[in-house]
Protein backbone atom coordinates (compact mmCIF):
# COMPACT_ATOMS: atom_id res chain seq x y z
CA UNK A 1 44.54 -58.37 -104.57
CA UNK A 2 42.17 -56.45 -102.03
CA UNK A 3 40.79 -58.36 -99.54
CA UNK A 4 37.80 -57.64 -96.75
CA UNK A 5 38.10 -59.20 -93.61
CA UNK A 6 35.14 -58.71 -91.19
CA UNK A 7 35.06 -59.06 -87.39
CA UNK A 8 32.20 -58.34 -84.23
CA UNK A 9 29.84 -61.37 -84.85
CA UNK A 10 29.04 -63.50 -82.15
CA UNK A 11 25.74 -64.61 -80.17
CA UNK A 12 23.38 -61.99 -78.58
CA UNK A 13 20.39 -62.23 -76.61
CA UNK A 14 17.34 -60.95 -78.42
CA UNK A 15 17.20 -56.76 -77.30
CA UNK A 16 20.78 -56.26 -77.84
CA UNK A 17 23.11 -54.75 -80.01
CA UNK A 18 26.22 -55.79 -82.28
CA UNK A 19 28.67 -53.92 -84.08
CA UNK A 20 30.24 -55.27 -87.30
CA UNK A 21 33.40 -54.54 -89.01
CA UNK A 22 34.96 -54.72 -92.34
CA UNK A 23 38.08 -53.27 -93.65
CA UNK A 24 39.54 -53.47 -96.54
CA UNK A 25 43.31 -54.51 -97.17
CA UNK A 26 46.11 -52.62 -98.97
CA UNK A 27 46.02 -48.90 -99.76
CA UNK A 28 45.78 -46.85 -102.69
CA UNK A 29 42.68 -47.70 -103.88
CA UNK A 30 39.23 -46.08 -104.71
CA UNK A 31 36.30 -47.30 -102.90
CA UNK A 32 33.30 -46.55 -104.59
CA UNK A 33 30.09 -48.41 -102.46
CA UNK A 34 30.21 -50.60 -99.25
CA UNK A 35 27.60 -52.44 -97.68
CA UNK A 36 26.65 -55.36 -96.03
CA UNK A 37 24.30 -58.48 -96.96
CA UNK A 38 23.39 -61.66 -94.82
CA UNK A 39 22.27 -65.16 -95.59
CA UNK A 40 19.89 -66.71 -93.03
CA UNK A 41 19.44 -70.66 -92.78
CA UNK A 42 18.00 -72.03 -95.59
CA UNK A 43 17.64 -68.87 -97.76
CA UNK A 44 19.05 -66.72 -100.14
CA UNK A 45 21.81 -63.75 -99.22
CA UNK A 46 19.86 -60.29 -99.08
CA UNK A 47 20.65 -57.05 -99.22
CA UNK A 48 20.74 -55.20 -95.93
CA UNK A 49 22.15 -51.90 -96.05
CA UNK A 50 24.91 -49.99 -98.48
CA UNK A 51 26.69 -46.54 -98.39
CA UNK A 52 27.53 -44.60 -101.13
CA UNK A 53 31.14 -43.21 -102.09
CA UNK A 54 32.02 -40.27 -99.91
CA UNK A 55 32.75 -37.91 -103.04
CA UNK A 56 29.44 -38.37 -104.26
CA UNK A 57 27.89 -37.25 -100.89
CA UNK A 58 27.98 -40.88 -99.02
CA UNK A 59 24.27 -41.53 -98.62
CA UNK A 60 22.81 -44.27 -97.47
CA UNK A 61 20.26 -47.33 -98.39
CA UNK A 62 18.63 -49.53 -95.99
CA UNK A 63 15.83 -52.69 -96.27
CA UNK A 64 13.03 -52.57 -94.55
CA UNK A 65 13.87 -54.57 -92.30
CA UNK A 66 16.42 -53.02 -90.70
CA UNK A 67 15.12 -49.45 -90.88
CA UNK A 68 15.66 -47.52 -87.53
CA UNK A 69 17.83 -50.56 -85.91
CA UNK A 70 20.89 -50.84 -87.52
CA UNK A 71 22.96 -47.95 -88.89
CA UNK A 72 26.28 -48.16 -91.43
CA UNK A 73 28.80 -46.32 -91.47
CA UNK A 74 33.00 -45.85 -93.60
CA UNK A 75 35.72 -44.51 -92.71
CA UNK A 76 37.54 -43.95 -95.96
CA UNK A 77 40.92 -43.26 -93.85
CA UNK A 78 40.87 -46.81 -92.51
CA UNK A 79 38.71 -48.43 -95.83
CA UNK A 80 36.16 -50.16 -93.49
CA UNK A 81 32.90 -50.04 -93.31
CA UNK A 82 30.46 -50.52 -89.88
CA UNK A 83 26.83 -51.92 -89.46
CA UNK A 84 26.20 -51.25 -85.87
CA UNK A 85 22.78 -53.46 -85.18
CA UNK A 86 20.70 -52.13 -82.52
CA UNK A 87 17.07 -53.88 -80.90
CA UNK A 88 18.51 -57.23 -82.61
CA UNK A 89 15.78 -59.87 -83.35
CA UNK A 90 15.99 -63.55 -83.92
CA UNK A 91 15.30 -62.92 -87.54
CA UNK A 92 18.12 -60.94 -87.63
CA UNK A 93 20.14 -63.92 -87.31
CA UNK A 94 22.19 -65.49 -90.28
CA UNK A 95 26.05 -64.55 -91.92
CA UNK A 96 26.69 -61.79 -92.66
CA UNK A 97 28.82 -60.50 -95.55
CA UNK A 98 30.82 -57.05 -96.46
CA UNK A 99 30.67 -55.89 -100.07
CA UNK A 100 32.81 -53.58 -101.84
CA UNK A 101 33.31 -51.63 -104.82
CA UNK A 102 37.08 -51.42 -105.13
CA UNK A 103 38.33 -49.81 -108.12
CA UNK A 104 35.50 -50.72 -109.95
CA UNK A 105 35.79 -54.60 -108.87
CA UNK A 106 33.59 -56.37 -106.47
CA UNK A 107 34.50 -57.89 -103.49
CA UNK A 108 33.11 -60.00 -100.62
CA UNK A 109 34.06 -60.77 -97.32
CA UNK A 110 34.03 -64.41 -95.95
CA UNK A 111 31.24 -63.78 -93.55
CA UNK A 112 30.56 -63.48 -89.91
CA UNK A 113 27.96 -65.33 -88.18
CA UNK A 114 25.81 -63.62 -86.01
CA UNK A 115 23.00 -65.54 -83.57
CA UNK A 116 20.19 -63.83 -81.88
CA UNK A 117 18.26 -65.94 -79.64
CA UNK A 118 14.65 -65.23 -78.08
């Protein structure tokens, strides 16, 4: 049973920047696609950014959102994935969750809560 465990939530001021973590557990496996979602207050989980499998050239997929502030990132060595969140607004704030492809299963993380204030 593979399962994600994410750390590097936490409260920041509005300005800053957070890095996120997810990594995978056990070995052996093929990760195909990672990425990350969140779930603010009161709404519906969205998509905010994915990678792509390594062997297939590891490219990358952002919303709009999030263009040009937050950048992710795997290291297939260590089967985590990043999302380092730069110029953080107070929209930005909500739980997040990792997402892998795992030998062709899904998986989610529990979530990490992140809180930007103004």
């Amino acid at each position: 049973q593979v399962q994600l465990v994410e750390s590097g939530g936490g409260l920041m001021q509005a300005g800053g920047s957070l890095r996120l973590s997810c990594a995978a557990s056990g070995s052996g496996f093929n990760i195909r696609a990672m990425g990350w979602y969140r779930q603010a207050p009161g709404k519906q989980r969205e998509f905010i950014a994915l990678v792509a499998s390594t062997t297939t050239g590891g490219s990358t997929n952002y919303a709009d959102s999030v263009k040009g502030r937050f950048t992710i990132s795997r290291d297939d060595a260590k089967n985590t994935v990043y999302l380092q969140m730069n110029s953080l607004k107070p929209e930005d704030t909500g739980v997040y969750f990792c997402y892998m492809i795992v030998n062709f299963q899904h998986y989610w993380g529990q979530g990490t809560q992140v809180t930007v204030s103004s």
